[in-house]
Each structure stands twice: as structure tokens, then as C-alpha cells.
C-alpha atoms as a PDB file:
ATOM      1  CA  UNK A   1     123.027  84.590 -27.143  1.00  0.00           C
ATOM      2  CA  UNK A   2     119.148  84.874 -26.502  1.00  0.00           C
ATOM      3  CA  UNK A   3     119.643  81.352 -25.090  1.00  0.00           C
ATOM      4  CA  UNK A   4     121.998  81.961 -22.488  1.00  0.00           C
ATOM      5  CA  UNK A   5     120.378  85.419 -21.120  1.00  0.00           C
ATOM      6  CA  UNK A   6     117.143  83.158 -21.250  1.00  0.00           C
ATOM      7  CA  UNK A   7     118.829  80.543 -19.417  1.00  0.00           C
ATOM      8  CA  UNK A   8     120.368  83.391 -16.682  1.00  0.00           C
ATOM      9  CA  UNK A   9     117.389  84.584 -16.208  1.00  0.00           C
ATOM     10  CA  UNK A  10     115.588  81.359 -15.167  1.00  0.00           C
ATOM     11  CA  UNK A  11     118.276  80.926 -12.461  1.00  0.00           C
ATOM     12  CA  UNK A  12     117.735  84.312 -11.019  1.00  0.00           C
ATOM     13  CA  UNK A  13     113.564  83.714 -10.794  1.00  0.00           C
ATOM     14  CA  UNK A  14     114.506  80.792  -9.801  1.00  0.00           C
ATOM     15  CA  UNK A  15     116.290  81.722  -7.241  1.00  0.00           C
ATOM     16  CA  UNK A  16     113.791  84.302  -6.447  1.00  0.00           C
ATOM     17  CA  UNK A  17     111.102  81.851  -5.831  1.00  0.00           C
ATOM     18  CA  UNK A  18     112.895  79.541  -3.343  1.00  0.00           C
ATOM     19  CA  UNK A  19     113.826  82.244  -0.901  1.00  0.00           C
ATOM     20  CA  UNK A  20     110.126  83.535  -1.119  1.00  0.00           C
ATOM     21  CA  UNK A  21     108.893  80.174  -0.305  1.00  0.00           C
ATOM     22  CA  UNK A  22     111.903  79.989   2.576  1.00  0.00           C
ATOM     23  CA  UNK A  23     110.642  83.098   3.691  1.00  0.00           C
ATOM     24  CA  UNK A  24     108.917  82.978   7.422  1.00  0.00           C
ATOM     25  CA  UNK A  25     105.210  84.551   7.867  1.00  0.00           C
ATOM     26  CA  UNK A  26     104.106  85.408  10.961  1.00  0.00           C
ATOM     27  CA  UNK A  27     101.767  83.313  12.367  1.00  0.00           C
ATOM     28  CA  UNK A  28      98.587  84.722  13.654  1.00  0.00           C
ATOM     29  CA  UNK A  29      97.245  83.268  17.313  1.00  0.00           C
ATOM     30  CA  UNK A  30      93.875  84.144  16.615  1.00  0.00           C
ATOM     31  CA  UNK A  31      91.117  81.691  16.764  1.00  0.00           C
ATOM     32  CA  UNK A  32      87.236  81.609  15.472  1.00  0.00           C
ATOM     33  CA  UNK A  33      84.489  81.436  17.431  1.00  0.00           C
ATOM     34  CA  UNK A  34      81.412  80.906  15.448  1.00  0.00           C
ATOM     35  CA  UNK A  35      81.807  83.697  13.105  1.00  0.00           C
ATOM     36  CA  UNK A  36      83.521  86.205  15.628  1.00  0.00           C
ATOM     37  CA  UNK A  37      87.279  86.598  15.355  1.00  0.00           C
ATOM     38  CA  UNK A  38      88.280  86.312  19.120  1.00  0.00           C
ATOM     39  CA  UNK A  39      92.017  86.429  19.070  1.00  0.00           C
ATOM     40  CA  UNK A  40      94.352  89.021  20.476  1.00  0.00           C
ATOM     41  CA  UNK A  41      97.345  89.478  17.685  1.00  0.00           C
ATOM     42  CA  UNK A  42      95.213  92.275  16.007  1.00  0.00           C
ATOM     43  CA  UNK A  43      94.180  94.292  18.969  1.00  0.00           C
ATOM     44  CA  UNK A  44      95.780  97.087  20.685  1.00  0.00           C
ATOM     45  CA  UNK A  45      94.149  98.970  24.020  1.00  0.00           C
ATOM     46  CA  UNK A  46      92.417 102.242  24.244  1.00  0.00           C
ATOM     47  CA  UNK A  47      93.749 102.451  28.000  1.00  0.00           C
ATOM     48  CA  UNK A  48      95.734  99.853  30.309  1.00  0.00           C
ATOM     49  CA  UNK A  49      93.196  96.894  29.875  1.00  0.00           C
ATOM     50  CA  UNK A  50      90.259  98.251  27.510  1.00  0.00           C
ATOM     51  CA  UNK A  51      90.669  96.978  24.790  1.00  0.00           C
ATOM     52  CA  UNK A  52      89.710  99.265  21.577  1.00  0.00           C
ATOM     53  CA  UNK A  53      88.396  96.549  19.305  1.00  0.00           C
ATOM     54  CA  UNK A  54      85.412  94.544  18.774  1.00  0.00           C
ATOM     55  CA  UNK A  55      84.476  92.237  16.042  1.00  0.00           C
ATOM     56  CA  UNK A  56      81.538  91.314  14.355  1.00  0.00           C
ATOM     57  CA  UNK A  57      79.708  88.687  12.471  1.00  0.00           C
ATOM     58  CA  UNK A  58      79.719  88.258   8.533  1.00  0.00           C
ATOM     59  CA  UNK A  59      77.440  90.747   7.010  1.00  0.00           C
ATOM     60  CA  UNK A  60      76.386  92.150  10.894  1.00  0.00           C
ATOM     61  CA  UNK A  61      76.343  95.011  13.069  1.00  0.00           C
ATOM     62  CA  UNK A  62      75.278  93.324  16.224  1.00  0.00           C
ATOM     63  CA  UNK A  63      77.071  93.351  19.058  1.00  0.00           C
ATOM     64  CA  UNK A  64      78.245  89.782  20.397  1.00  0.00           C
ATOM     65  CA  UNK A  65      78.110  88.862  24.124  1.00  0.00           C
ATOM     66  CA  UNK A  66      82.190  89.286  23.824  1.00  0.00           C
ATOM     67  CA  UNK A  67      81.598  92.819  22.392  1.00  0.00           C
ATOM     68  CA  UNK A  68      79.428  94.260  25.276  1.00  0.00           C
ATOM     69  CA  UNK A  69      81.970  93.329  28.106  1.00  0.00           C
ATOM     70  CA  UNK A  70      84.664  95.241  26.039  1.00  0.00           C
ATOM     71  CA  UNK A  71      82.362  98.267  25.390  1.00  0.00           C
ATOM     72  CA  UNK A  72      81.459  98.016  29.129  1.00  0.00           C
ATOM     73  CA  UNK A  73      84.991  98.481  29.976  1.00  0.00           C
ATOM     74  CA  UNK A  74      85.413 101.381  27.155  1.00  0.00           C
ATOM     75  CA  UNK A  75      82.432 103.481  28.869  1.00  0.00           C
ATOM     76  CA  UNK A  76      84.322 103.069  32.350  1.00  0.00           C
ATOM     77  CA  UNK A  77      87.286 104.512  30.867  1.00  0.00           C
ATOM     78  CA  UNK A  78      85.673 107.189  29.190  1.00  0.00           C
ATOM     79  CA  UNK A  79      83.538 107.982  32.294  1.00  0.00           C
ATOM     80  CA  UNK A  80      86.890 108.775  33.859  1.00  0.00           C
ATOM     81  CA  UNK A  81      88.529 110.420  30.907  1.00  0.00           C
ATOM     82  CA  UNK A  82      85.421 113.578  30.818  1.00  0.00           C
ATOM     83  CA  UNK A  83      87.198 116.155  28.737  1.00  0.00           C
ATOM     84  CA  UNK A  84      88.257 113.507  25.971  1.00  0.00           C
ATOM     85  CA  UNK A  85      86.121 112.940  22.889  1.00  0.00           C
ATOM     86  CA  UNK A  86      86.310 109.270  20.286  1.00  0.00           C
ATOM     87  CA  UNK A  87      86.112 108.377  17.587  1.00  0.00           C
ATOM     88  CA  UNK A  88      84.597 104.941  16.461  1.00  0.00           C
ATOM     89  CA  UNK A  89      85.785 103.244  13.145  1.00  0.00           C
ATOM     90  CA  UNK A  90      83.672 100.933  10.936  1.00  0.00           C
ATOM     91  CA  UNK A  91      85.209  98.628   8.940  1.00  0.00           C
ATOM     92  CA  UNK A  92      84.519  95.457   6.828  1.00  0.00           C
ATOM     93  CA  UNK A  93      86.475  92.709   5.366  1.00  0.00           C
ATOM     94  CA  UNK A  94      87.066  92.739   1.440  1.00  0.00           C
ATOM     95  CA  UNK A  95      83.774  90.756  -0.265  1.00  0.00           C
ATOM     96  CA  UNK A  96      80.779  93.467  -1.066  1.00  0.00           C
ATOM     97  CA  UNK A  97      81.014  96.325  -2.304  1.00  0.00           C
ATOM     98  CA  UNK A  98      82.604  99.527  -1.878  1.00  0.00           C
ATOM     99  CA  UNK A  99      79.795 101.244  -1.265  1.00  0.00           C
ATOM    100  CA  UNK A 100      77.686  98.422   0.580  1.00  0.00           C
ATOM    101  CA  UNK A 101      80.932  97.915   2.887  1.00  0.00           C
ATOM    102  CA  UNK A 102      80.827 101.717   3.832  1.00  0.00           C
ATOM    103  CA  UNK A 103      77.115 101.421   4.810  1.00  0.00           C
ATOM    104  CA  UNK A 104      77.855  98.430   6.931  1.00  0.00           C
ATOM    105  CA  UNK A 105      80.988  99.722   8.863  1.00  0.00           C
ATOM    106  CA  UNK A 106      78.271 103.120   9.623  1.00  0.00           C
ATOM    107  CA  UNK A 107      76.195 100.790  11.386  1.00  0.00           C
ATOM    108  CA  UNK A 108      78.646  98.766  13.261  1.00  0.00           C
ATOM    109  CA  UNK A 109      80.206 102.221  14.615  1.00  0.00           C
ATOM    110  CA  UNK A 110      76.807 103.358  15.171  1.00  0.00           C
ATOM    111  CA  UNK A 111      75.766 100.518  16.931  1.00  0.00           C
ATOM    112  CA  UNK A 112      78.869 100.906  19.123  1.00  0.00           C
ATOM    113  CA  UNK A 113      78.292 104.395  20.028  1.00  0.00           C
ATOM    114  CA  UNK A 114      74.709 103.758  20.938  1.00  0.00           C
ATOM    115  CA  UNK A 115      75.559 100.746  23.275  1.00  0.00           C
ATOM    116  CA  UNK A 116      78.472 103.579  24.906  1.00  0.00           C
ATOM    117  CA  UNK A 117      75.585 106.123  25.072  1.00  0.00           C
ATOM    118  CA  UNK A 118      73.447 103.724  27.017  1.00  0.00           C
ATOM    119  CA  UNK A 119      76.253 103.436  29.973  1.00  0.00           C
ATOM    120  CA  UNK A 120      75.881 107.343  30.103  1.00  0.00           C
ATOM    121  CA  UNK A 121      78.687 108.690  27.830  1.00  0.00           C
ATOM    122  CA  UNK A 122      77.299 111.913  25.899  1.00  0.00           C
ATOM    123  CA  UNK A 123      76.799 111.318  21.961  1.00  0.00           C
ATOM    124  CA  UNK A 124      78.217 114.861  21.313  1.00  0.00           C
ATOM    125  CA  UNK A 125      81.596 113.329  22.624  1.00  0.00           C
ATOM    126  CA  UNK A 126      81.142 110.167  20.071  1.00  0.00           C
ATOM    127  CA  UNK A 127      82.251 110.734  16.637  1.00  0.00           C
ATOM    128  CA  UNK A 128      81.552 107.896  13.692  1.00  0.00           C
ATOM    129  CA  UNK A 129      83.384 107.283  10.843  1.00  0.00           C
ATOM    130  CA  UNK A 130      83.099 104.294   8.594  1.00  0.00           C
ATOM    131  CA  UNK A 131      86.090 103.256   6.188  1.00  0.00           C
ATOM    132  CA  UNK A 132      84.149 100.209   4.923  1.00  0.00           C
ATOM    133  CA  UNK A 133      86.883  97.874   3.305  1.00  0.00           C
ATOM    134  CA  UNK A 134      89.605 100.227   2.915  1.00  0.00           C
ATOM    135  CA  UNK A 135      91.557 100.049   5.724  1.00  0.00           C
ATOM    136  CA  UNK A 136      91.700  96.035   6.321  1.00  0.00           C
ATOM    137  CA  UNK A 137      93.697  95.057   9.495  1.00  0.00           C
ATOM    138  CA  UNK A 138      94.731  91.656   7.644  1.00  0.00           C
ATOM    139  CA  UNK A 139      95.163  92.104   4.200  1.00  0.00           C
ATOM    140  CA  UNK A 140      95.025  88.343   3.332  1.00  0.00           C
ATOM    141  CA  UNK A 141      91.936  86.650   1.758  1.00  0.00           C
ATOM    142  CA  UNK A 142      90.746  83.942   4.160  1.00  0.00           C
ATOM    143  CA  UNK A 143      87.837  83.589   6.816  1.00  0.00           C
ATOM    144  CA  UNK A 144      90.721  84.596   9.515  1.00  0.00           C
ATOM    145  CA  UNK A 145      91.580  87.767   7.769  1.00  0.00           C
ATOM    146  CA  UNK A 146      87.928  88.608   7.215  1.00  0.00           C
ATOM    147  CA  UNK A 147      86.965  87.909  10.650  1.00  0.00           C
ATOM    148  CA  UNK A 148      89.724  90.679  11.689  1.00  0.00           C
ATOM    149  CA  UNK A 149      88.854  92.955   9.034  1.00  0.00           C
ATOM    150  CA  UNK A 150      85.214  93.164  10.142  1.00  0.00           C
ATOM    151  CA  UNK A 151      85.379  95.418  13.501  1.00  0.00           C
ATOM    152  CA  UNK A 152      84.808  98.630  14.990  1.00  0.00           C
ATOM    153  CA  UNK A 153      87.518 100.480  16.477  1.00  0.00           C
ATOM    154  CA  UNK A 154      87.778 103.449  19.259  1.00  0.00           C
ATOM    155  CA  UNK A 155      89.936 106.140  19.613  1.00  0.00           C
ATOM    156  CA  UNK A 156      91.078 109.100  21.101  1.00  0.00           C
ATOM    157  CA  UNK A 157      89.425 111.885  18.675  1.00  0.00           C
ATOM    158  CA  UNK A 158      92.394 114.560  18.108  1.00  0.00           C
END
């Protein structure tokens, strides 16, 4: 008896396991360059063309040459936009620390908001918040995901 509920049972994980593996995963389009995630599957727009996103290198909170133009184009839009106020996100990809990861996505969001405050946009309209690792975009483990985890985002403060 134990045999043959053993035996059922190794057909249904079977089973299991070669419809997981049939299974399709999306595909991301994303590409490196260097060690700046630079594709466009993870990011969404503050406004028609601004994009709300930029990325960062391992362990930095520099702002690439990428990241400036995209910023540039956020501070137009929010030089138009007077009455609205932002919020900018830290985050980080998975390796460190919770609490190293928390400090790190604080100074990417800070370092966006001071780059926005140089093209004239008022700090008192610039909220940061930093959710370190916790809020990955790409929850897989690979230099792809990591590179997409490790950005600062802006939005519309509620």
C-alpha cells in the first residue's frame, strides 16, 4: 500500500516539475552598460516622456551621465507642475545589509534631489525616502536583477 501511494505521488511531482520547466518566463530586454542597468522593461514615466527612474552603480550613489539627462527632463516637468510635491525612492539590490542597504538608497535619493534642486526646484517640495532592499523591482538573483534593483525612483507625493 505505502508503495503504490509512494509510487502516485512521484507521478504527480513529476508531473509538477515538467510543466514548471514548460512554463514561459518573460524575457527581460534590458541590457548592461558597464555597471548601469540601461534597459526600458522596468521603467515607467513620471509624465509623457520623463522617465521616473534612474539607476546606479554597484555600491554607488553617483549619478551617471544617463542619469542627469533623465533628471534634467524630471526638473522641466516639475518646473511646469508648481503646486505638485515628490517623492524620491532609494533602493538597492539584495547583497548588504539591511541596514547598510537603507543608508545607501538615502544617499542615492538624496543625491537625486540635490541634482533637481540645482535646476531650481524648491527642496521643501522634495521628499526622500529610502526602502533599501525591500522593495526590489526584479526579484531574481543575478547582475540583471541587481542592476534594476539599484535605482532611485520619483513620484507624485500624495
Amino acid at each position: 500500500m505505502a508503495t503504490l501511494s509512494l509510487r502516485k505521488f512521484l507521478i504527480v511531482a513529476s508531473a509538477c516539475l515538467f510543466l514548471t520547466a514548460c512554463a514561459t518566463q518573460k524575457r527581460s530586454t534590458g541590457k548592461m552598460q558597464g555597471d548601469v542597468y540601461t534597459g526600458s522593461d522596468t521603467v515607467e514615466f513620471l509624465a509623457t516622456g520623463v522617465k521616473d527612474r534612474v539607476f546606479f552603480a554597484t555600491n554607488k550613489s553617483t549619478l551617471t551621465t544617463a542619469s542627469r539627462d533623465t533628471l534634467r527632463k524630471q526638473a522641466a516637468y516639475m518646473r511646469k507642475q508648481k503646486k505638485l510635491k515628490f517623492t524620491i525612492e532609494g533602493h538597492a539590490d539584495e547583497r548588504g545589509t539591511r541596514e547598510y542597504n537603507l543608508a545607501l538608497g538615502e544617499r542615492r535619493a538624496n543625491a537625486v534631489k540635490d541634482y533637481l534642486m540645482t535646476y531650481g526646484i524648491s527642496g521643501s517640495r522634495l521628499n526622500v525616502i529610502s526602502y533599501g532592499k525591500e522593495r526590489p523591482v526584479n526579484s531574481g538573483s543575478s547582475p540583471l536583477a541587481w542592476s534594476q534593483n539599484r535605482r532611485s525612483v520619483t513620484v507624485k507625493a500624495q
